[in-house]
C-alpha atoms as a PDB file:
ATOM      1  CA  UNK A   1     -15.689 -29.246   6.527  1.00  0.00           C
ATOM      2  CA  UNK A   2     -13.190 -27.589   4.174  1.00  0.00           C
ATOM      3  CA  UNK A   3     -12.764 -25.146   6.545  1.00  0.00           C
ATOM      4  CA  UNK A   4     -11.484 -27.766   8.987  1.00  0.00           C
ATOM      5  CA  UNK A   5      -8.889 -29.385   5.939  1.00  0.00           C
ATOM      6  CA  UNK A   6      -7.501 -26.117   5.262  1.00  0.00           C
ATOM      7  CA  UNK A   7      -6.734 -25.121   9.163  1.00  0.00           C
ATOM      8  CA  UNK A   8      -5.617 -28.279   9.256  1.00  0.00           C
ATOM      9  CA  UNK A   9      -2.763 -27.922   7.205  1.00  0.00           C
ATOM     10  CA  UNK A  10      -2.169 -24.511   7.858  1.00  0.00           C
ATOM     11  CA  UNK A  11      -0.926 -26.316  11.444  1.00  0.00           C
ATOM     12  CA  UNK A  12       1.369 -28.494   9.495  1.00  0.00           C
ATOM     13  CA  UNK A  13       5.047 -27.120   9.573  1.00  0.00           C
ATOM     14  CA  UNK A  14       6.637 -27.041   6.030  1.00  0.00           C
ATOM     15  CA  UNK A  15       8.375 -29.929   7.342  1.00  0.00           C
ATOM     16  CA  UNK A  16       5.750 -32.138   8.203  1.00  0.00           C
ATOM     17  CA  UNK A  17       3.931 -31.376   4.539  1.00  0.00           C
ATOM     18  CA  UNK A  18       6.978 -32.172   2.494  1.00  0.00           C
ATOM     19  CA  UNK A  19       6.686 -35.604   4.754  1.00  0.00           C
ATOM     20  CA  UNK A  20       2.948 -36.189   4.029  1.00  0.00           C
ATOM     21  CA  UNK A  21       3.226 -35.440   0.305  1.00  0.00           C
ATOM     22  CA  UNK A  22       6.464 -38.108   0.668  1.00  0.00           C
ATOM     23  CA  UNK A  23       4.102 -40.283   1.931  1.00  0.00           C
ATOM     24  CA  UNK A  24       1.443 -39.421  -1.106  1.00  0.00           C
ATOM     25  CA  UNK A  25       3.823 -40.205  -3.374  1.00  0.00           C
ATOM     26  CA  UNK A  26       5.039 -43.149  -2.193  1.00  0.00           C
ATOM     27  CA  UNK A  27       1.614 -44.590  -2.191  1.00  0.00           C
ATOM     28  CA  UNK A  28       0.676 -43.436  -5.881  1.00  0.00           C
ATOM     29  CA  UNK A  29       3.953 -44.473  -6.894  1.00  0.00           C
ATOM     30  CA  UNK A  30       2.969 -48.148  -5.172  1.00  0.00           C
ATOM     31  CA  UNK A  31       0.249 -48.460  -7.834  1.00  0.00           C
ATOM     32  CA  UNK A  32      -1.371 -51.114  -5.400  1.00  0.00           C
ATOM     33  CA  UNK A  33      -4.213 -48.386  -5.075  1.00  0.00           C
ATOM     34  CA  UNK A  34      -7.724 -48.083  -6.541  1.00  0.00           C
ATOM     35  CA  UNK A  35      -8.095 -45.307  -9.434  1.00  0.00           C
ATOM     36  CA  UNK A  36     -10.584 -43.463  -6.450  1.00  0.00           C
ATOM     37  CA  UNK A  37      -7.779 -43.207  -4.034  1.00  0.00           C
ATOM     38  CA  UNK A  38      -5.412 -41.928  -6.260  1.00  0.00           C
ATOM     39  CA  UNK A  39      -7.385 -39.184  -7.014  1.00  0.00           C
ATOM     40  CA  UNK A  40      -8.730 -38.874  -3.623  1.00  0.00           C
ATOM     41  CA  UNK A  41      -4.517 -38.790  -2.737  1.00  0.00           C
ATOM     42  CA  UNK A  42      -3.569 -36.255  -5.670  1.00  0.00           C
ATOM     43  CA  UNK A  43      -6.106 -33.818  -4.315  1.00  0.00           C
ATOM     44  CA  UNK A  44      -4.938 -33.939  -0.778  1.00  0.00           C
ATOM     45  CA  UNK A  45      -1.390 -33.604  -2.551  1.00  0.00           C
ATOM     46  CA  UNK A  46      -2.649 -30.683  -4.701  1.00  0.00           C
ATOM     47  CA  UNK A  47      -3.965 -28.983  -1.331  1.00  0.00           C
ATOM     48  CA  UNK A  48      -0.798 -29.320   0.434  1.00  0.00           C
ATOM     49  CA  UNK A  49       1.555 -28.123  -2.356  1.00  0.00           C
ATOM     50  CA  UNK A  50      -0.808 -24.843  -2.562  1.00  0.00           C
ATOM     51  CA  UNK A  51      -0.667 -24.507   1.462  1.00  0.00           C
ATOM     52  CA  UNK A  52       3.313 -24.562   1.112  1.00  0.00           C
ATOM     53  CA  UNK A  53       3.465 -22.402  -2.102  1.00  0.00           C
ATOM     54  CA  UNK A  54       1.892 -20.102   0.298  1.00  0.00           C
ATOM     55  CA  UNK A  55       4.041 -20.038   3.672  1.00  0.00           C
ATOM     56  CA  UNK A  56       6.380 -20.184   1.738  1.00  0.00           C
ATOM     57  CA  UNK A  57       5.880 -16.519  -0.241  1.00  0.00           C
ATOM     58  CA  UNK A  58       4.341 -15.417   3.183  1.00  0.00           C
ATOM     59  CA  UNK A  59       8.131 -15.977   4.632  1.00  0.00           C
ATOM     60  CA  UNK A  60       9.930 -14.690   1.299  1.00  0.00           C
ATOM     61  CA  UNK A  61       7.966 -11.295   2.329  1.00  0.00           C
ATOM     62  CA  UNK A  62       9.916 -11.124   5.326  1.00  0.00           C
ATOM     63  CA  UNK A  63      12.805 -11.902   4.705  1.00  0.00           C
ATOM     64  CA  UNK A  64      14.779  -8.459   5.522  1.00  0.00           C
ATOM     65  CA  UNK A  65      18.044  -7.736   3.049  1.00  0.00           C
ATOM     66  CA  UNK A  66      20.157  -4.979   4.238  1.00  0.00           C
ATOM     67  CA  UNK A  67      20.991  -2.297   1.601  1.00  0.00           C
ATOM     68  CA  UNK A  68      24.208  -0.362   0.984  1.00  0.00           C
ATOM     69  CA  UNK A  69      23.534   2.359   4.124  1.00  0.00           C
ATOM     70  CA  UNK A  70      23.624  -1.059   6.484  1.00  0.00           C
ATOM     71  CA  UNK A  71      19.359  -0.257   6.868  1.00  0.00           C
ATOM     72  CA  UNK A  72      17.531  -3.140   6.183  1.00  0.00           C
ATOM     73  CA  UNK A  73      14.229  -3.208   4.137  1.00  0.00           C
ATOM     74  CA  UNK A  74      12.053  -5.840   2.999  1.00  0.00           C
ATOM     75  CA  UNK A  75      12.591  -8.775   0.533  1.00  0.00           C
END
């Protein structure tokens, strides 16, 4: 079953898991949520910060900058 969360948001866009952890946020911030579902939220949360912590460095390795002969290498 983790295997299924973590492909799950590896299908996310970076877009679409800044807008769910939004969303998280929101609801903790409601406080009209049981001390359970917070946690249950701050995990998911946790999980989606670390899956865009990590395309993120993924693209920061390829971004190419060009160097002072006009070749271009890796970030």
């Amino acid at each position: 079953m983790a295997n299924e969360k973590e492909t799950a948001q590896e299908e996310l866009t970076l877009e679409e898991s800044f807008d769910r952890l939004e969303q998280i946020l929101t609801t903790l911030e409601d406080g009209e949520i049981s001390l359970e579902d917070s946690f249950a939220l701050y995990q998911k949360g946790m999980a989606l910060v670390k899956s865009c912590n990590e395309k993120i460095d993924a693209v920061e390795k390829k971004i190419l900058i060009m160097n002072e002969d006009g070749g271009l290498h890796e970030f």
